[in-house]
C-alpha atoms as a PDB file:
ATOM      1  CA  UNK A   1      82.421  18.809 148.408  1.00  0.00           C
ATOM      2  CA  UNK A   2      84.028  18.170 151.687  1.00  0.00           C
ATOM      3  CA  UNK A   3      87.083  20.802 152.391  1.00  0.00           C
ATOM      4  CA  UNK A   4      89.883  17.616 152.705  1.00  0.00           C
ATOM      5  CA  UNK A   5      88.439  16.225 149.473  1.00  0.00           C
ATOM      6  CA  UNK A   6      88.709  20.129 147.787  1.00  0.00           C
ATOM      7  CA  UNK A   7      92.485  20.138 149.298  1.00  0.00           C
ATOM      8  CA  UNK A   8      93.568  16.801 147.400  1.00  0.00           C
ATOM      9  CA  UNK A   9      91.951  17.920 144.267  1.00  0.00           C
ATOM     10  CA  UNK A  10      94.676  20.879 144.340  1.00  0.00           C
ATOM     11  CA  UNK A  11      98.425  20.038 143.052  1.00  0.00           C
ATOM     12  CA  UNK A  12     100.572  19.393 146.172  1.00  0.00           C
ATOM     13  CA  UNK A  13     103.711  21.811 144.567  1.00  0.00           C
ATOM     14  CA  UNK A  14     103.484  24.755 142.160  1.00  0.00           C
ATOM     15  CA  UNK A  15     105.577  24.784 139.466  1.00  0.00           C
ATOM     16  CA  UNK A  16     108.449  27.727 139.868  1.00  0.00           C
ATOM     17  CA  UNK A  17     109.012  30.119 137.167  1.00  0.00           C
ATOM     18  CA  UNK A  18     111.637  28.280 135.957  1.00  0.00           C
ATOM     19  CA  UNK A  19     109.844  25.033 135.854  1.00  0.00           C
ATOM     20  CA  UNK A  20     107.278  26.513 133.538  1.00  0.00           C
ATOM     21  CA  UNK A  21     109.396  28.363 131.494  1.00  0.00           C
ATOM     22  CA  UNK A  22     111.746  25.055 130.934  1.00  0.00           C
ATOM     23  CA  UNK A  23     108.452  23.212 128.927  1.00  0.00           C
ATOM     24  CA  UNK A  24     110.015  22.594 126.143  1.00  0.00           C
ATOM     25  CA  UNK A  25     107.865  21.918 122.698  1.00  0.00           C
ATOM     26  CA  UNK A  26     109.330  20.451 120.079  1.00  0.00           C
ATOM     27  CA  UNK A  27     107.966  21.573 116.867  1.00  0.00           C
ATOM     28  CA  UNK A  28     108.852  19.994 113.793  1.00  0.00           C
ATOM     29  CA  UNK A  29     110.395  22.121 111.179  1.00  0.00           C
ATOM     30  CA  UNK A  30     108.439  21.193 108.242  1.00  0.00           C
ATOM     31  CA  UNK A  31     105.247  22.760 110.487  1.00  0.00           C
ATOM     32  CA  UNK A  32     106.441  26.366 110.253  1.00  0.00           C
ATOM     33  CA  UNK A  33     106.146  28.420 107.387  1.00  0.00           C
ATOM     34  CA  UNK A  34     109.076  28.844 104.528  1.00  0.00           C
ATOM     35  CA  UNK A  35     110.722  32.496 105.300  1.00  0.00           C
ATOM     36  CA  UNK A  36     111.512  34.106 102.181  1.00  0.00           C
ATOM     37  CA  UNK A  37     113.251  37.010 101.296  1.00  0.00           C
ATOM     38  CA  UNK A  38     111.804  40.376 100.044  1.00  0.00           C
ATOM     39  CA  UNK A  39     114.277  43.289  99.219  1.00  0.00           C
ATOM     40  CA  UNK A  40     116.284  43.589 102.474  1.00  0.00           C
ATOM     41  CA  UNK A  41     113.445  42.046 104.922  1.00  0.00           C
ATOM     42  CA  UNK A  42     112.865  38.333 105.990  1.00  0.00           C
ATOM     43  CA  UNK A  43     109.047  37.459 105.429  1.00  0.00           C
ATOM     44  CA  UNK A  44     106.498  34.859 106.593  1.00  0.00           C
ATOM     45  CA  UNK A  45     103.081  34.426 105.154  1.00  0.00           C
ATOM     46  CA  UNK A  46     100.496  34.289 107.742  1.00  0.00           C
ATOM     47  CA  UNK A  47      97.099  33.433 106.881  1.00  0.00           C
ATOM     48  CA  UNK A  48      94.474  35.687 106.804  1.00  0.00           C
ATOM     49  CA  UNK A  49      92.132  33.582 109.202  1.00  0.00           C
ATOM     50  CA  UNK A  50      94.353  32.819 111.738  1.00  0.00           C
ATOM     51  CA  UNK A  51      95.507  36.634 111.852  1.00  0.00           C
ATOM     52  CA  UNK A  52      91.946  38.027 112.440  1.00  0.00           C
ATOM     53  CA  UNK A  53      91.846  35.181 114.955  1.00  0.00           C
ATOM     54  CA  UNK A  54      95.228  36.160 116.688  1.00  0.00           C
ATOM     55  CA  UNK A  55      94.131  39.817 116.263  1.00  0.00           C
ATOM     56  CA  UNK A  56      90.473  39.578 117.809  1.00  0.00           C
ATOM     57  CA  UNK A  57      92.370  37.465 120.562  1.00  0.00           C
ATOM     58  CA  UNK A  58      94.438  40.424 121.318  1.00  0.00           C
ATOM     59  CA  UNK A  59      91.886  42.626 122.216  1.00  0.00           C
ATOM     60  CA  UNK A  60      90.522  41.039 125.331  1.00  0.00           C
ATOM     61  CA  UNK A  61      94.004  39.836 126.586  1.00  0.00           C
ATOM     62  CA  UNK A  62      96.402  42.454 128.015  1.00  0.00           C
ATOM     63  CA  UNK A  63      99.236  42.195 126.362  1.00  0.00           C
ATOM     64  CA  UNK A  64      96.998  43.420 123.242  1.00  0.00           C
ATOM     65  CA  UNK A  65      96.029  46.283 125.120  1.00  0.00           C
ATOM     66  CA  UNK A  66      99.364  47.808 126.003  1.00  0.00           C
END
């Protein structure tokens, strides 16, 4: 690959910090799951799958690690 075709291939501006962190997603409501209420706590029921998932996930990221 020629070096001007490599430079057009790259975005011409970089978002800023605040331009990324302004993404908004809109998720609907009836996508999350129902809190419910267990002696003085708020709960959520995660699934078991997708918290091994999440979990295994945070062991190779750093934010896991900390």
């Amino acid at each position: 690959m020629s070096p001007n075709k490599k430079a057009s291939a790259m975005p011409s501006q970089r978002k800023t910090f605040d331009q990324a962190l302004g993404n908004i997603c809109d998720i609907p409501l009836s996508q999350l799951p129902t809190p419910c209420i267990k002696g003085d706590m708020v709960v959520v029921r995660v699934d078991e799958e997708d918290y091994l998932t999440s979990l295994e996930d945070c062991k190779t990221r750093l934010h896991g690690q900390i």
